[in-house]
Protein backbone atom coordinates (compact mmCIF):
# COMPACT_ATOMS: atom_id res chain seq x y z
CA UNK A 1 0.00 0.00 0.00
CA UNK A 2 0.92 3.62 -1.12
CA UNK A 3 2.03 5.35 2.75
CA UNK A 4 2.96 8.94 1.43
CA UNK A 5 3.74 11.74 4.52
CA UNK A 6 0.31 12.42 5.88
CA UNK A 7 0.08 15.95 5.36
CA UNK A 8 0.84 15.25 1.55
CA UNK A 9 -2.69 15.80 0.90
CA UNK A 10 -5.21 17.81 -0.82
CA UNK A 11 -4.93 21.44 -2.41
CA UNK A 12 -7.75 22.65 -4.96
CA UNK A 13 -6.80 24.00 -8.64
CA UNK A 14 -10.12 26.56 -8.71
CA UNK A 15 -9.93 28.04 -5.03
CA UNK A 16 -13.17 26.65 -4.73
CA UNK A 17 -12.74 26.24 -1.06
CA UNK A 18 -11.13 28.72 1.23
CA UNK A 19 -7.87 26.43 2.38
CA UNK A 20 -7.14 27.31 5.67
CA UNK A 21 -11.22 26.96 6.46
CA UNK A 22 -11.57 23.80 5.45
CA UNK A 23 -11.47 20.36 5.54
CA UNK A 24 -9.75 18.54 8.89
CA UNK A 25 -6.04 17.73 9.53
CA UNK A 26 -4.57 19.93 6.79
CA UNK A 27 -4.39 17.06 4.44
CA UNK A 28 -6.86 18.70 2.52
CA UNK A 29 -4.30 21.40 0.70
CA UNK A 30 -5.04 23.01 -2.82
CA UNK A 31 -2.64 23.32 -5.41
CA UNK A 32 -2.41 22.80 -9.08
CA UNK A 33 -1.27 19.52 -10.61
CA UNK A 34 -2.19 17.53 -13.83
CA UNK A 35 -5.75 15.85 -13.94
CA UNK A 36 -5.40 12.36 -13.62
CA UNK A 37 -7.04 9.70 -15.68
CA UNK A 38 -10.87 9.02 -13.80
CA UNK A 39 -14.31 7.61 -14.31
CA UNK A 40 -17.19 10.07 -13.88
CA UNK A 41 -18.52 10.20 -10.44
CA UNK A 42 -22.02 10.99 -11.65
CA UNK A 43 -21.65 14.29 -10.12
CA UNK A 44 -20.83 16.45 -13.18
CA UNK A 45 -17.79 17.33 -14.73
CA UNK A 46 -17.13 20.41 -12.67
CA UNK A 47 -17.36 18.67 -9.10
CA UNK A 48 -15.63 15.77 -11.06
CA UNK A 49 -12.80 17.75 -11.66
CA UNK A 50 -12.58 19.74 -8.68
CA UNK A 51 -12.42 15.34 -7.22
CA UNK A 52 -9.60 15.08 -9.77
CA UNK A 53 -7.34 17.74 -7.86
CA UNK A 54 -7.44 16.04 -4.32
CA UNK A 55 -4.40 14.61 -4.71
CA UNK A 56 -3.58 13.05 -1.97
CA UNK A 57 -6.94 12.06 -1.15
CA UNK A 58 -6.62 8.72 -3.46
CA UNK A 59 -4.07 7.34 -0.86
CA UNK A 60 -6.49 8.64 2.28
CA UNK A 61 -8.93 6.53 0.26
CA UNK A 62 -7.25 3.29 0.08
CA UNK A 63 -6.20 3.82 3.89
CA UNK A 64 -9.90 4.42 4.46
CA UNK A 65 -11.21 1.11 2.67
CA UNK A 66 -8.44 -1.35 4.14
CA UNK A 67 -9.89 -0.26 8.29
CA UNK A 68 -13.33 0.17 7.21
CA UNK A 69 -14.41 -2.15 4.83
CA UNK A 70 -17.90 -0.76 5.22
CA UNK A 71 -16.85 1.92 2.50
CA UNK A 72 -15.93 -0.37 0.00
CA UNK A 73 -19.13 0.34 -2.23
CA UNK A 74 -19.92 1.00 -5.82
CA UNK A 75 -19.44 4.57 -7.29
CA UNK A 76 -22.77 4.92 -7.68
CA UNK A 77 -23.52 3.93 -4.19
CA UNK A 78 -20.88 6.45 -2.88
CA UNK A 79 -21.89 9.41 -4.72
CA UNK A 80 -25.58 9.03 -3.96
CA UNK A 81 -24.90 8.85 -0.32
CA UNK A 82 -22.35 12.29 -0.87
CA UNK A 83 -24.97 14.15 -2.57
CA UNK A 84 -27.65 13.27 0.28
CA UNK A 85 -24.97 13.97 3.11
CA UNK A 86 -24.02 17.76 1.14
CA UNK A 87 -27.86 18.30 0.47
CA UNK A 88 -27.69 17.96 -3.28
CA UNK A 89 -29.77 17.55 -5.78
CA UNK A 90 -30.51 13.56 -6.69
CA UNK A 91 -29.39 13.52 -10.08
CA UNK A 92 -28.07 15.60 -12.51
CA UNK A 93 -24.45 17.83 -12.61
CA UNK A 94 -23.11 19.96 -9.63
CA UNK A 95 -21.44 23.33 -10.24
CA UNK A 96 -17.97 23.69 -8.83
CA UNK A 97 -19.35 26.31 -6.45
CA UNK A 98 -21.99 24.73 -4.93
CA UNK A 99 -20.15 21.47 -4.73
CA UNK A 100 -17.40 23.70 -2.58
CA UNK A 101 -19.31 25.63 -0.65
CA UNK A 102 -21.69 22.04 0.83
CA UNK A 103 -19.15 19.97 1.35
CA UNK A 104 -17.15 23.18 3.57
CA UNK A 105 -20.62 23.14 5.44
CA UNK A 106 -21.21 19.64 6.08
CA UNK A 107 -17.54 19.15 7.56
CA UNK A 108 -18.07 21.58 10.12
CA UNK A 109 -21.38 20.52 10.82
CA UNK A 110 -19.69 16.75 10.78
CA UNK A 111 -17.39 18.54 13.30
CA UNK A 112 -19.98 20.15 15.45
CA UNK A 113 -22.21 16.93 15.69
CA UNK A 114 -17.93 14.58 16.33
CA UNK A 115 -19.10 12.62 13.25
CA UNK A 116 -15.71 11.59 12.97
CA UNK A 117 -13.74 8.12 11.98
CA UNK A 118 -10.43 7.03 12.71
CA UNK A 119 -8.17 6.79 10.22
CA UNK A 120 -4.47 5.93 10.61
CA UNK A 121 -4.69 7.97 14.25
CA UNK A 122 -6.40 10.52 12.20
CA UNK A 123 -9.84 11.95 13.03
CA UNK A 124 -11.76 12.29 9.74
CA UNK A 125 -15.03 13.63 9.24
CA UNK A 126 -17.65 11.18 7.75
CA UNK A 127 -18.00 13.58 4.73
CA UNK A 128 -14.49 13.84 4.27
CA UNK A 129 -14.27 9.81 4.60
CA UNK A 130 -17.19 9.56 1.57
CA UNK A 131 -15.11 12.13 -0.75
CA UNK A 132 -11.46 10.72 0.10
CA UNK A 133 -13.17 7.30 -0.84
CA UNK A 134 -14.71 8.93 -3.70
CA UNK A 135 -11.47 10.12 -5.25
CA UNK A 136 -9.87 6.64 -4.79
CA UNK A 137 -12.78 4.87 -6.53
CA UNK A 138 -12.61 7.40 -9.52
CA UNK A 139 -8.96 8.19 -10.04
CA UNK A 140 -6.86 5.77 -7.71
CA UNK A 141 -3.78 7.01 -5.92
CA UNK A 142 -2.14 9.66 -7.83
CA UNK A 143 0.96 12.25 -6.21
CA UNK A 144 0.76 15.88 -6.74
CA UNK A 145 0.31 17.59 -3.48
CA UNK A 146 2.84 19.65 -2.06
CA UNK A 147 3.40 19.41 1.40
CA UNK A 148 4.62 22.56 3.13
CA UNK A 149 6.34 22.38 6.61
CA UNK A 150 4.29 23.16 9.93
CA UNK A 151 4.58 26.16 11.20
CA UNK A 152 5.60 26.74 15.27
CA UNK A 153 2.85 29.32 16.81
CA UNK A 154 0.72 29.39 19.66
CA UNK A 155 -2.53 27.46 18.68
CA UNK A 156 -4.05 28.02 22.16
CA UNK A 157 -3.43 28.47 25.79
CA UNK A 158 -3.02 25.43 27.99
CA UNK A 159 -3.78 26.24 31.66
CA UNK A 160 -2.35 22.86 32.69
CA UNK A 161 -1.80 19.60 31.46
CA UNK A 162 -0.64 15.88 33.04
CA UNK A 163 0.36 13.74 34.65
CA UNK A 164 4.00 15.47 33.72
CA UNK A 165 6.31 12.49 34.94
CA UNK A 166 6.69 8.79 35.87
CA UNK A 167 9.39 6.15 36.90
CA UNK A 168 10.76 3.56 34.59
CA UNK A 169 8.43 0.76 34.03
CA UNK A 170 5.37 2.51 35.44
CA UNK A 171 2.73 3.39 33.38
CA UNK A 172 0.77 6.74 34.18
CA UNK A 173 -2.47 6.97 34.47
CA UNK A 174 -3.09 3.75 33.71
CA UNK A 175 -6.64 2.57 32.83
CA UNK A 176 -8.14 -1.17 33.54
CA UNK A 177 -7.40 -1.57 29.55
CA UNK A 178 -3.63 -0.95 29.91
CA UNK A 179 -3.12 1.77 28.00
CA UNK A 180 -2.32 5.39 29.71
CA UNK A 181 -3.85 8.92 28.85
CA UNK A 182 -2.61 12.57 29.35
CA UNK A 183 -4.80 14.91 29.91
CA UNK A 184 -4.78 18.81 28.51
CA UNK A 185 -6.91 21.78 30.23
CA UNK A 186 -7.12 24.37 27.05
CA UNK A 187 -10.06 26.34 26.69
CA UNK A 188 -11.58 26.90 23.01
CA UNK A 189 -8.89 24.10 21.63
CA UNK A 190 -9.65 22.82 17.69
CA UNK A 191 -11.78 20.06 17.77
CA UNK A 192 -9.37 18.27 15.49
CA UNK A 193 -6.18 19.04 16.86
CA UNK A 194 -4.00 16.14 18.10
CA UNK A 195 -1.35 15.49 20.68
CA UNK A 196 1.86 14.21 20.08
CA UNK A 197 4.92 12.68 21.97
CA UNK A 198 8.39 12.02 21.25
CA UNK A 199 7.16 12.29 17.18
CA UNK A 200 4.36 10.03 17.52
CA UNK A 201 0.88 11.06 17.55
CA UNK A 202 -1.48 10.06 19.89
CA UNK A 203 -5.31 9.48 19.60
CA UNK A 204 -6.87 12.40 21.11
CA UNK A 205 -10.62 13.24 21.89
CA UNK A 206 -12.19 16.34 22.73
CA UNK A 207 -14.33 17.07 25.77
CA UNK A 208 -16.45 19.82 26.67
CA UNK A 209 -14.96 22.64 24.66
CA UNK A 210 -11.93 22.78 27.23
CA UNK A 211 -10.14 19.20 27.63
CA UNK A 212 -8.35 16.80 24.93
CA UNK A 213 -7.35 13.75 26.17
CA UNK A 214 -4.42 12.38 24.15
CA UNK A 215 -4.34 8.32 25.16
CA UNK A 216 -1.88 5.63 23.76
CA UNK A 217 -4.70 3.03 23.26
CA UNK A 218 -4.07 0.77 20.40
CA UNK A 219 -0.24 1.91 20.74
CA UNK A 220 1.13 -0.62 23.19
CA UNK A 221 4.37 -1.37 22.28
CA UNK A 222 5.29 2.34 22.10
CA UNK A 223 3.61 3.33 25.26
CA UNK A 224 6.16 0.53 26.72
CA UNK A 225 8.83 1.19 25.03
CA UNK A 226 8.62 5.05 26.09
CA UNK A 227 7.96 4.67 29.43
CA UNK A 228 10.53 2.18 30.43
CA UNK A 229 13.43 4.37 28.75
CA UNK A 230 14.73 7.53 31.99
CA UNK A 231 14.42 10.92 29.94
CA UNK A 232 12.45 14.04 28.53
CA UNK A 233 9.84 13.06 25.74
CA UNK A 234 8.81 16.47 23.94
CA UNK A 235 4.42 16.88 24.23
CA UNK A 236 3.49 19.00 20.81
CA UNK A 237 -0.20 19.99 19.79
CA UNK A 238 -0.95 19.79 16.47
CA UNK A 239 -3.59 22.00 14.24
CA UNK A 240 -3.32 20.17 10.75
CA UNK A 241 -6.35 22.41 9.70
CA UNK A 242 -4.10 25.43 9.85
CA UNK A 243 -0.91 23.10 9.53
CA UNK A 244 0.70 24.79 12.55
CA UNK A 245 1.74 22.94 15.98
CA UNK A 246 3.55 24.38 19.56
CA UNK A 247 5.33 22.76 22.09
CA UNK A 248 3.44 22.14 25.28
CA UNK A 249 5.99 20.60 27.42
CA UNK A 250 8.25 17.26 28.60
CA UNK A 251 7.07 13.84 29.97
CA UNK A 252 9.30 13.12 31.98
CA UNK A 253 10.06 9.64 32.67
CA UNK A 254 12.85 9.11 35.66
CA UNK A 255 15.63 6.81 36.63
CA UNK A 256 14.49 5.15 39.80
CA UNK A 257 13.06 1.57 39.66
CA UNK A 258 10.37 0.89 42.31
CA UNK A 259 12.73 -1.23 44.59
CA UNK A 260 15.03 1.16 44.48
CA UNK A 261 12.72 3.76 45.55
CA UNK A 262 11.83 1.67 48.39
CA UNK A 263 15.34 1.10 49.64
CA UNK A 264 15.86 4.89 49.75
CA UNK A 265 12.93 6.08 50.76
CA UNK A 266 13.31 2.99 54.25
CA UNK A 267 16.81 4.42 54.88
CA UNK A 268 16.12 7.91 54.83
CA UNK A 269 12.84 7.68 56.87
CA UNK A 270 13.53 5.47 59.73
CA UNK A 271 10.42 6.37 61.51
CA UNK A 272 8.50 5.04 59.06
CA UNK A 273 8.07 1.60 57.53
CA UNK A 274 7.47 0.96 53.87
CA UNK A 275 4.02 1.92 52.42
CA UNK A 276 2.43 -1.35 51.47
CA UNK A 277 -0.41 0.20 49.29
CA UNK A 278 -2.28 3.61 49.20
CA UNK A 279 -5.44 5.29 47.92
CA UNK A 280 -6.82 6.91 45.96
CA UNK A 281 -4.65 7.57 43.33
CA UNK A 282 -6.85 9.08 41.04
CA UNK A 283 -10.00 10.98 40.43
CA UNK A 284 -12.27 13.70 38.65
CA UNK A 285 -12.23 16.66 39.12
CA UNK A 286 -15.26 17.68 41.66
CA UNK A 287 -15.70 14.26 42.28
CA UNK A 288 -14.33 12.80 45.76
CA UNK A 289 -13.54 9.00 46.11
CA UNK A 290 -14.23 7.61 49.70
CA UNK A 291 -16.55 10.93 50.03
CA UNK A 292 -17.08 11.97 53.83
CA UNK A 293 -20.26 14.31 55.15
CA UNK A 294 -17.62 17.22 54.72
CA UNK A 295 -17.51 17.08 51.26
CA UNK A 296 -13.83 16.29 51.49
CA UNK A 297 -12.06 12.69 49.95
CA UNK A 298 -10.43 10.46 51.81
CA UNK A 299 -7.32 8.87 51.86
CA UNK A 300 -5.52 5.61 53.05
CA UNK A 301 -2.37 4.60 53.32
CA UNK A 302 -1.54 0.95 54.88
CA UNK A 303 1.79 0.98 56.80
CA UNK A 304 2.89 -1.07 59.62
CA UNK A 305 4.43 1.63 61.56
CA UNK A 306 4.50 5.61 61.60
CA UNK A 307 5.23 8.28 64.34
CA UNK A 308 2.16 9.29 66.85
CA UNK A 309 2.16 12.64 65.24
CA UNK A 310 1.93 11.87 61.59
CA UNK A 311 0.00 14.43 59.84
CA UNK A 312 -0.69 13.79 55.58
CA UNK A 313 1.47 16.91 53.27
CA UNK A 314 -1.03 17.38 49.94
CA UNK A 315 0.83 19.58 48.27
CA UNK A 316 2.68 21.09 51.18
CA UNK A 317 -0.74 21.53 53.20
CA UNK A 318 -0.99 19.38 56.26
CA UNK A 319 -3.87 17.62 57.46
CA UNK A 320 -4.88 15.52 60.68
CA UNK A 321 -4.52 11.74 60.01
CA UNK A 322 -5.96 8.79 62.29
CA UNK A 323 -4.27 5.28 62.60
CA UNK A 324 -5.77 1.92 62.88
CA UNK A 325 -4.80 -1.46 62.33
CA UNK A 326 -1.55 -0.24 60.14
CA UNK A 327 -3.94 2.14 58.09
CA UNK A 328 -3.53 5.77 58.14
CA UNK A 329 -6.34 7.84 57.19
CA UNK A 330 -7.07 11.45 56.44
CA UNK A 331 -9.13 13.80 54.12
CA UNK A 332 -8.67 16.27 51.51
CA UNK A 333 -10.69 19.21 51.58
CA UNK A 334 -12.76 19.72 48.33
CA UNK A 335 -11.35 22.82 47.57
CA UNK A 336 -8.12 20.73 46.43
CA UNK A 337 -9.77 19.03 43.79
CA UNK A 338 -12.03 20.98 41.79
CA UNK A 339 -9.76 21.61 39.15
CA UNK A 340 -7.64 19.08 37.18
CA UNK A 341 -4.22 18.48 38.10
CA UNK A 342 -1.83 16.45 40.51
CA UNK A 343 -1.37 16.52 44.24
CA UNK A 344 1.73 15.16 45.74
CA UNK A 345 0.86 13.22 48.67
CA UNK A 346 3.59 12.37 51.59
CA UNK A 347 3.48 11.63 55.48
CA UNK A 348 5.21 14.43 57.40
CA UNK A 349 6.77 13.76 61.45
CA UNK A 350 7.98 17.00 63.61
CA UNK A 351 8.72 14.62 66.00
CA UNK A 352 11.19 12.63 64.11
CA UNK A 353 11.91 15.57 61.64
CA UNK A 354 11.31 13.45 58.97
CA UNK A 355 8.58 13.28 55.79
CA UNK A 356 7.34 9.97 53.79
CA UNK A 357 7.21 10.84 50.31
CA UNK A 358 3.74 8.58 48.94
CA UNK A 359 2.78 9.18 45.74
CA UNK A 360 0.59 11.35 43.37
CA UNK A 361 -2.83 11.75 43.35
CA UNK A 362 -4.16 12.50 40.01
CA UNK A 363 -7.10 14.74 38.80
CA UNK A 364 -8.60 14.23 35.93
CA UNK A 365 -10.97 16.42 33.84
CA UNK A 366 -14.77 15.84 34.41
């Protein structure tokens, strides 16, 4: 199979369709190249021609057919279902302009309604799946696009973003599936923009106008293969659409193996024993796990032995703890998490002048 660089896509001869309003991930660039050999679509030679000059479009077509064989229909089929989904006449041929200005309209309102499909860790819209498919099924894969290089600007403000670090061999924010997810708080962020890390992109969804979620689901041996290696992974956005991207920051993934944590953490704190488990490590935001009448979200920590004056740090803020059966407990007050982020947990002694470093609580977006 054809695997050209993905943003070696589309650019229109006629200017039909404004370029940097259009169609998702940038792939959908206009420029001028020789029309290819094709059989009609039954949409007219103008729209027909206007199909011919999606160059790269034939090779997001083939991609398209290969993970959803549902698509692999007639021509006729195809175009009948692209003239209802543009609101076009039944029959008969579509002027360039029309055909332009509909399908710009139905891929934002694709947008607006997330009728999207995955493609190749893409997000497509279902229109643009039905004319990508199109162009395959009439012309094949044909070259021609130009690709131009990204540009490095500000796409939009991220308030915060995480979780920010991990230890060799540990996966963050780990869900039951076994895949992890990062998280980013950016209000008014394109629909269709996409994280990536360390050059690889990452499936990312969009929640509530303000949160992607960037996950490594269906990427498994990356995801292990980045997270066991110590060092700084680069975290880029990605606006295709405008085919611009900005840095957002570095995973960091650290040195330290778990045992050796341990054996550190038992000779620097001799007034406390090893924590055996803890809880909980993660939760939404305005949402408190083990809730108490307070409002606040409690915490355990089981540990065979701990000073009498052991107070819980969240975040440098201490907090009255009660011990019982080698559990500790305490609370958080809700205050703390409202708002996603991370809250380093540890168990403080003034007594023995000594603190218990536990973990990180995570807080993820509602």
């Amino acid at each position: 199979m054809s695997n050209p660089g993905r943003r070696q896509f589309i650019r229109y001869t006629s200017g039909g369709i404004a370029g940097a309003a259009l169609l998702a991930g940038g792939w959908w660039k206009w420029t001028s190249m020789q029309q290819p050999m094709m059989h009609a679509s039954g949409l007219g030679a103008d729209a027909d021609q206007l199909l011919a000059a999606l160059g790269g479009a034939g090779v997001l077509g083939e991609w398209i057919i290969v993970e959803h064989p549902d698509y692999d229909q007639p021509i006729v089929d195809l175009t009948q279902q692209l003239r209802s989904r543009l609101q076009l006449p039944a029959d008969g041929p579509v002027p360039a302009a029309q055909f332009s200005e509909q399908l710009q309209q139905s891929i934002q309102q694709d947008f607006a309604a997330a009728a999207l499909l995955a493609v190749q860790n893409w997000q497509l819209t279902r229109t643009e799946a039905l004319v990508a498919v199109l162009r395959f099924k009439t012309a094949g894969v044909s070259a021609g696009a130009i690709a131009q290089a990204p540009i490095e600007q500000q796409i939009v403000k991220i308030a915060n973003w995480g979780p920010r670090t991990t230890t060799a061999g540990t996966l963050p924010n780990s869900f039951g599936e076994g895949f992890s997810a990062l998280w980013f708080d950016a209000d008014n962020a394109p629909r269709w923009a996409q994280i990536e890390i360390n050059n690889r992109r990452l499936f990312t969804t969009y929640r509530e106008n303000r949160v992607l979620v960037a996950s490594f689901q269906g990427q498994r041996e990356f995801q292990q293969q980045l997270f066991s290696q110590p060092g700084e992974y680069p975290i880029t956005l990605h606006d295709d659409m405008s085919n611009s991207w900005q840095h957002v920051g570095n995973f960091v993934v650290t040195e330290a193996a778990a045992n050796e944590l341990e054996t550190t953490v038992a000779a620097e704190n001799p007034a406390f024993c090893k924590v055996k488990n803890w809880g909980s490590r993660q939760t939404t935001a305005g949402v408190a796990k083990h809730p108490q009448k307070d409002g606040s979200m409690g915490v355990w920590i089981d540990i065979d032995c701990a000073p009498a004056d052991t107070r819980l740090s969240v975040n440098e803020q201490s907090f009255k703890t009660h011990s019982s059966n080698g559990v500790i407990t305490s609370n958080i007050p809700p205050e703390m998490f409202q708002q996603p982020g991370e809250l380093s947990l540890s168990l403080v002694s003034e007594s023995a002048g000594t603190q218990l470093e536990i973990g990180v609580l995570v807080i993820q977006p509602n």
